[in-house]
Protein backbone atom coordinates (compact mmCIF):
# COMPACT_ATOMS: atom_id res chain seq x y z
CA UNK A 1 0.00 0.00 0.00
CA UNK A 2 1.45 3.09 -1.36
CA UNK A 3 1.31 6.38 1.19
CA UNK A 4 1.65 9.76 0.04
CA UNK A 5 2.96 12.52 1.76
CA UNK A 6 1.22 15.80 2.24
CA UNK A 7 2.10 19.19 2.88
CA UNK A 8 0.80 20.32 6.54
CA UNK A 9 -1.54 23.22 5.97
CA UNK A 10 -0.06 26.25 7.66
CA UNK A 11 -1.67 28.17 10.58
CA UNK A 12 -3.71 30.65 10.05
CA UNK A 13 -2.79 33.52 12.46
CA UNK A 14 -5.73 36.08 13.01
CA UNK A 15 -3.87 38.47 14.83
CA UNK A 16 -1.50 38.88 12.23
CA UNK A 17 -4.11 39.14 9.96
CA UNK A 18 -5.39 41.64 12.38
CA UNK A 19 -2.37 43.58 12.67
CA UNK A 20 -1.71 43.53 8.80
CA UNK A 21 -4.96 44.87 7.90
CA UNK A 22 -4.61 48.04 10.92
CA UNK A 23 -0.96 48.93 9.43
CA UNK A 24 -2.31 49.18 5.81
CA UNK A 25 -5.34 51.06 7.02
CA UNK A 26 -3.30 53.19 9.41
CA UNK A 27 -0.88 53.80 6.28
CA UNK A 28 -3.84 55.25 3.73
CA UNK A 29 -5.16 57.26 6.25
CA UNK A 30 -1.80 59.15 6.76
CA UNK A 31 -1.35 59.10 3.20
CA UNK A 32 -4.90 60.35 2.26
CA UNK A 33 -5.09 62.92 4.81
CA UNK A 34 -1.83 63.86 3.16
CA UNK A 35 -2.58 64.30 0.09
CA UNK A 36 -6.46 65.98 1.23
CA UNK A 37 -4.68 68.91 3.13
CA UNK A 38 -1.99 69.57 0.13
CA UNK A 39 -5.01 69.48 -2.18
CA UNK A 40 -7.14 72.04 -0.03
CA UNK A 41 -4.32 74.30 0.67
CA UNK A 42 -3.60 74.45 -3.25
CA UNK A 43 -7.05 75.02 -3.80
CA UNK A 44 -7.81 77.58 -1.80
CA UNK A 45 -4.62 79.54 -2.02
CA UNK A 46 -3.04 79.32 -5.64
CA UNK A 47 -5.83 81.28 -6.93
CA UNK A 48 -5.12 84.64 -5.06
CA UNK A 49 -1.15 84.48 -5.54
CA UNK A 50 -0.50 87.57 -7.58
CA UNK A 51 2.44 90.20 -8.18
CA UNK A 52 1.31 92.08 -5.13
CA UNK A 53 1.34 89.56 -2.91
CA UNK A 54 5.03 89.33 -3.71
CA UNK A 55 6.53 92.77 -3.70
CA UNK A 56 9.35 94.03 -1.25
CA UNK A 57 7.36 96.66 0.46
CA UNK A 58 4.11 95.33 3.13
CA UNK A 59 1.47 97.85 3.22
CA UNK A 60 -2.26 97.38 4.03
CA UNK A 61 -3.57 96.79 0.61
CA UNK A 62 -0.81 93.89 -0.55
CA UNK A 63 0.08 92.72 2.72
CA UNK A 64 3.54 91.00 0.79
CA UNK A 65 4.77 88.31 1.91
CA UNK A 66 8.12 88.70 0.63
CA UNK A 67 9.14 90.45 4.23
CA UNK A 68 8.18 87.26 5.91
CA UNK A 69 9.68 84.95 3.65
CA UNK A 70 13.26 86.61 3.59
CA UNK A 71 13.12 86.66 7.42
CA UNK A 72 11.64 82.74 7.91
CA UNK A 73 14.79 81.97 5.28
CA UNK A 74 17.07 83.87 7.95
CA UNK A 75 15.47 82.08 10.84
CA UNK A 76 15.95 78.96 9.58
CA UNK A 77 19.67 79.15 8.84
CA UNK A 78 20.62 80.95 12.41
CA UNK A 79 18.72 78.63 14.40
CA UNK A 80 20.37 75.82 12.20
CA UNK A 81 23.98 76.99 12.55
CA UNK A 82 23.50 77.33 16.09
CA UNK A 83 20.79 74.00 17.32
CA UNK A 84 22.52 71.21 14.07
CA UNK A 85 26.42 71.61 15.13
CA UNK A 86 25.82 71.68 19.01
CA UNK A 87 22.90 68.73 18.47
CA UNK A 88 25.65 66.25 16.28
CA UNK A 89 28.06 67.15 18.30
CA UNK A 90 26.41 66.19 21.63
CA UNK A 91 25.41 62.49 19.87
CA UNK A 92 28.67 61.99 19.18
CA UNK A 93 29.30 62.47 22.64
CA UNK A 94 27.10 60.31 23.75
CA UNK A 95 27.44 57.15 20.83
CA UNK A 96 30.97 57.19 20.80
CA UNK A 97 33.06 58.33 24.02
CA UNK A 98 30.57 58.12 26.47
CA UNK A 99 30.41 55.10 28.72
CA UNK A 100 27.39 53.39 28.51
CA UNK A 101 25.09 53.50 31.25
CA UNK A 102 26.73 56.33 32.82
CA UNK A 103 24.46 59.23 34.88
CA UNK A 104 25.87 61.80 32.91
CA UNK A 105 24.06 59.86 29.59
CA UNK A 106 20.83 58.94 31.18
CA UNK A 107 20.50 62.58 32.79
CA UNK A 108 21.02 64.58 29.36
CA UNK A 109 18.97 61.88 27.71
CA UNK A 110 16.39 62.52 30.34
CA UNK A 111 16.48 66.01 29.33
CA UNK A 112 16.54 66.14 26.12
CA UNK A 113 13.22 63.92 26.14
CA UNK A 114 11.70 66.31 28.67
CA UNK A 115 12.19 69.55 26.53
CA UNK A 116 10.75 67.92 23.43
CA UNK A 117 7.79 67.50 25.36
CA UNK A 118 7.03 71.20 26.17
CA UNK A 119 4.42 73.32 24.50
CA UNK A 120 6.14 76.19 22.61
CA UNK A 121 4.29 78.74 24.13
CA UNK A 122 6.23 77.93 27.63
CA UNK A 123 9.18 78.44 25.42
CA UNK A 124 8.27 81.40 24.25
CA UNK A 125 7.66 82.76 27.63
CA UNK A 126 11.35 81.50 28.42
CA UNK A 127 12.36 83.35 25.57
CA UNK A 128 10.67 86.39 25.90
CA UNK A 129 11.67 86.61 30.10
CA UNK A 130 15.34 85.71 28.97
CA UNK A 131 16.46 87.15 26.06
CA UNK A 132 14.19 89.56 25.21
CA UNK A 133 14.00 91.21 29.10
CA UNK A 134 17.05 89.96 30.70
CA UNK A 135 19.33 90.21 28.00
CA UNK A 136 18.14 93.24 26.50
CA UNK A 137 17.96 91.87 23.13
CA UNK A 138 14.26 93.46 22.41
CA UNK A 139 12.21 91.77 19.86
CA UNK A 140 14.42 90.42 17.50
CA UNK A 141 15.37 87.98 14.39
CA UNK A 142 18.61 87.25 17.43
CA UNK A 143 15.58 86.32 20.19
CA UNK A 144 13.79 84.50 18.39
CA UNK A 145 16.67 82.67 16.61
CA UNK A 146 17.96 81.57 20.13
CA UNK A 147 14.51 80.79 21.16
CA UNK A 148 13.95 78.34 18.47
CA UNK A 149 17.54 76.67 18.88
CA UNK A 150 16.30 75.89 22.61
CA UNK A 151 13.26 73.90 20.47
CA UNK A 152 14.61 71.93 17.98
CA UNK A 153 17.86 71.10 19.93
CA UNK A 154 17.04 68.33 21.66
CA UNK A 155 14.82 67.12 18.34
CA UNK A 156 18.17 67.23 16.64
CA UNK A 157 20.11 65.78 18.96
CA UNK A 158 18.25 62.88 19.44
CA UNK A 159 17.61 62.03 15.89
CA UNK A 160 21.35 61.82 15.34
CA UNK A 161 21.85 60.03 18.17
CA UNK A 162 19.27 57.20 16.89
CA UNK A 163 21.19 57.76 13.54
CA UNK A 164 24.83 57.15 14.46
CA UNK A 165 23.66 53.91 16.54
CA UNK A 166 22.53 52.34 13.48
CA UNK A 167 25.54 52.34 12.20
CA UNK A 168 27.11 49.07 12.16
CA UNK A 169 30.27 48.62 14.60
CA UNK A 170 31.72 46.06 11.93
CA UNK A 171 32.61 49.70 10.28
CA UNK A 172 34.38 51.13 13.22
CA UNK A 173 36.33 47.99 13.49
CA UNK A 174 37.39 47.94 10.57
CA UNK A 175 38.66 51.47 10.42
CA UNK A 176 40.50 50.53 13.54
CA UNK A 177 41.99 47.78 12.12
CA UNK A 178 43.48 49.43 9.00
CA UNK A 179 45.14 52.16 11.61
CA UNK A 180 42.40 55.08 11.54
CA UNK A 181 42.41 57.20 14.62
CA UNK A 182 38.97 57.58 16.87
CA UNK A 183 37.77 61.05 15.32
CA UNK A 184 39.21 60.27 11.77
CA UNK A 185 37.08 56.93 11.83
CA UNK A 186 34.17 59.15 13.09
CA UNK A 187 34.25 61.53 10.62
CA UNK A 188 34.95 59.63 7.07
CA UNK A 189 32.90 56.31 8.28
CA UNK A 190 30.47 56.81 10.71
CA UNK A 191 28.74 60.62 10.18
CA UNK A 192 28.69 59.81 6.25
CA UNK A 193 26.69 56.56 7.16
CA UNK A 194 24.54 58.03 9.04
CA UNK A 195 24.13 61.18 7.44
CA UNK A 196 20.36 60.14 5.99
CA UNK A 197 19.42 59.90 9.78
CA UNK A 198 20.44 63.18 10.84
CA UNK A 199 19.27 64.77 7.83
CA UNK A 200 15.94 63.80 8.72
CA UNK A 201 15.92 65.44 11.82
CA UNK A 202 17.15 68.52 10.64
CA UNK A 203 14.51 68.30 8.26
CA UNK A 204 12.25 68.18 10.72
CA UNK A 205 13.54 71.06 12.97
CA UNK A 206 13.42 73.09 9.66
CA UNK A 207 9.90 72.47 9.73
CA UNK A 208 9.83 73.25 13.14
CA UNK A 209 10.58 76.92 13.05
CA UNK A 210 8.89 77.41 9.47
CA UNK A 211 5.69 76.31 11.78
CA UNK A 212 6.30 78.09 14.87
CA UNK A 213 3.73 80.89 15.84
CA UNK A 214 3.51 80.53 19.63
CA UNK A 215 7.34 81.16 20.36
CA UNK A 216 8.14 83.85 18.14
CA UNK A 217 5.23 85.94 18.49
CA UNK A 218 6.97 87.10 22.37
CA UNK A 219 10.79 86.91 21.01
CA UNK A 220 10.91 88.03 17.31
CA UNK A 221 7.64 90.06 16.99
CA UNK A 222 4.58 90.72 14.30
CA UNK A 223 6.56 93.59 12.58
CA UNK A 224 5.41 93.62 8.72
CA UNK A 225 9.41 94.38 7.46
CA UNK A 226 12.48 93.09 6.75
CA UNK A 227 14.98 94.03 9.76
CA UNK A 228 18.39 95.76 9.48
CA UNK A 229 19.50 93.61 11.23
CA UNK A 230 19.35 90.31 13.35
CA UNK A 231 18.25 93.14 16.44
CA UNK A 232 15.63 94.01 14.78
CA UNK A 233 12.23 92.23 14.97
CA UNK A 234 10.06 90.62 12.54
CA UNK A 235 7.60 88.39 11.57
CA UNK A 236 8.32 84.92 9.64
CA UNK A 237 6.12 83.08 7.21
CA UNK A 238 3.76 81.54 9.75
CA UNK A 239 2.99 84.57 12.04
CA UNK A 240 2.09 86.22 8.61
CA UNK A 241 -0.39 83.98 8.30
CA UNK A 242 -1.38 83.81 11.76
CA UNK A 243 -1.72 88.16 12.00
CA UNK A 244 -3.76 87.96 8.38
CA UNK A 245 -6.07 85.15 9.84
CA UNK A 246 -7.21 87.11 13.38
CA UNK A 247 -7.44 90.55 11.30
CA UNK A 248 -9.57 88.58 9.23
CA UNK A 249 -9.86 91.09 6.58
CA UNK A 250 -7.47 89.08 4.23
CA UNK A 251 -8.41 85.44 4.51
CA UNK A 252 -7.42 84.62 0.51
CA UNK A 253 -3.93 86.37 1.10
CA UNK A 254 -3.34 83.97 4.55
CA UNK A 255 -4.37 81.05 2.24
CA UNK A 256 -1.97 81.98 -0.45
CA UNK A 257 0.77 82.73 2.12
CA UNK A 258 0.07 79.03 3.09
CA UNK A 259 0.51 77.46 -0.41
CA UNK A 260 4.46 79.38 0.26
CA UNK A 261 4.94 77.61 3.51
CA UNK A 262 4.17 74.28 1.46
CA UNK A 263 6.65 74.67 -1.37
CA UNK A 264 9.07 76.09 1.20
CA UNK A 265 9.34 72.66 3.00
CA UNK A 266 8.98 70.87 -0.20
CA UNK A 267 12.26 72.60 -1.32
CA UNK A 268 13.98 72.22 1.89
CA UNK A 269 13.31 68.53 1.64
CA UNK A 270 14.08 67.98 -1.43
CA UNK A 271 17.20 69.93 -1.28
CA UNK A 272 17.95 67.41 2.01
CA UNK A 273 17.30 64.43 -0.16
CA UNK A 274 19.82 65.71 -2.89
CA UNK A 275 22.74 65.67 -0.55
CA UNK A 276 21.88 62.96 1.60
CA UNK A 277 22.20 60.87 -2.30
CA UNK A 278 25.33 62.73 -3.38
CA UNK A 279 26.87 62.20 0.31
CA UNK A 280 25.91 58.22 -0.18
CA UNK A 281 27.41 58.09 -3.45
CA UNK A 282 31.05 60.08 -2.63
């Protein structure tokens, strides 16, 4: 009598099933309410972007733009200079000559958590008590700058901490075995590998102060102009279309000023994703 084997039928898991089905759904959502709030801002702001909107000089009847944008685009690259070299530098701190476990490590980590946590409005109060009063800085570009670098610090920081310990050791090793030094192996093996991870937390912090209302509106002020310099105070991208929204006189202009705010992160992250390729290829 002949016997034939068979294949044993395979379990059927539900909860995987279960968990499948709640990843895919939780993924369209995210990506439909995505692509629902690019659509309505396009809608309702591309048709009112004209020449006026864009000229150098704010007055009542334009309310430009142009003064917010040129002082969100020097915003962003003070609070960058300042929060993205202090923020790497502190990872590498921590990753690579830091001893694990230590106080020191779980007391900055501890810290770093706890600032990301506070609303930006307590910030701003921080801000406006510290360098604003204390400091004498006034409303400024400088206030708010340092306010912001406060902010995305620890987001930075963290991010590139995450980054740099997902790099494998097997590299570090074997820079150390061909006769590299500590910071040269640090510096042409492990920040170019994990350059995509920081990058993305930059590119978050970027969106970060692009976004911020809350904080700036006590340290760099609601001024309609560009400033003389980083003492002087004005308003970025964001309060411009906060002040337009409250006045509500010029609704369609706030709407167009967000369709900016769109294509300025767009750029910045594309921009991001440019060198993040061109560092993985060198």
């Amino acid at each position: 009598m002949a016997y034939t084997r068979t294949k044993p039928a395979k379990p059927k898991y539900i909860g995987s099933k279960i968990l499948k089905f709640l990843t895919i759904l939780a993924a369209g959502i995210t990506f439909a309410v995505l692509l629902f709030l690019i659509a309505y801002i396009l809608v309702k702001g591309v048709p009112y972007l004209n020449k006026d909107l864009f000229s150098f000089t704010y007055t009542s009847d334009n309310v430009s733009l142009v003064p917010a944008l040129i002082n969100t685009f020097i915003m962003t690259i003070v609070s960058l200079a300042i929060a993205a070299p202090l923020g790497i530098f502190a990872a590498i701190y921590l990753v690579e000559y830091a001893k694990k476990g230590s106080r020191l490590v779980n007391v900055i980590r501890i810290t770093a958590e706890t600032l990301s946590g506070i609303p930006s409005i307590v910030f701003g109060l921080f801000g406006m008590l510290f360098f604003v009063t204390a400091l004498k800085w006034k409303m400024s570009l400088l206030a708010g700058a340092f306010t912001m670098v406060i902010m995305i610090l620890p987001l930075i920081m963290r991010t590139s901490e995450e980054a740099l310990k997902s790099v494998p050791d097997s590299y570090r090793e074997a820079s150390f075995g061909l006769g590299a030094g500590k910071l040269r192996t640090i510096f042409t093996i492990v920040l170019p590998s994990a350059v995509p991870g920081i990058l993305a937390g930059v590119i978050l912090a970027v969106g970060r102060v692009v976004g911020e209302t809350a904080a700036l509106i006590y340290t760099s002020g609601t001024l309609p102009k560009i400033p003389d310099s980083l003492m002087g105070s004005g308003r970025t991208l964001a309060l411009h279309m906060y002040v337009l929204s409250c006045e509500g006189l010029h609704m369609n202009q706030a709407a167009a000023t967000a369709v900016i705010i769109l294509l300025f992160v767009m750029l910045i992250n594309w921009l991001s994703g440019c060198v993040a390729k061109r560092i993985a290829k060198g």
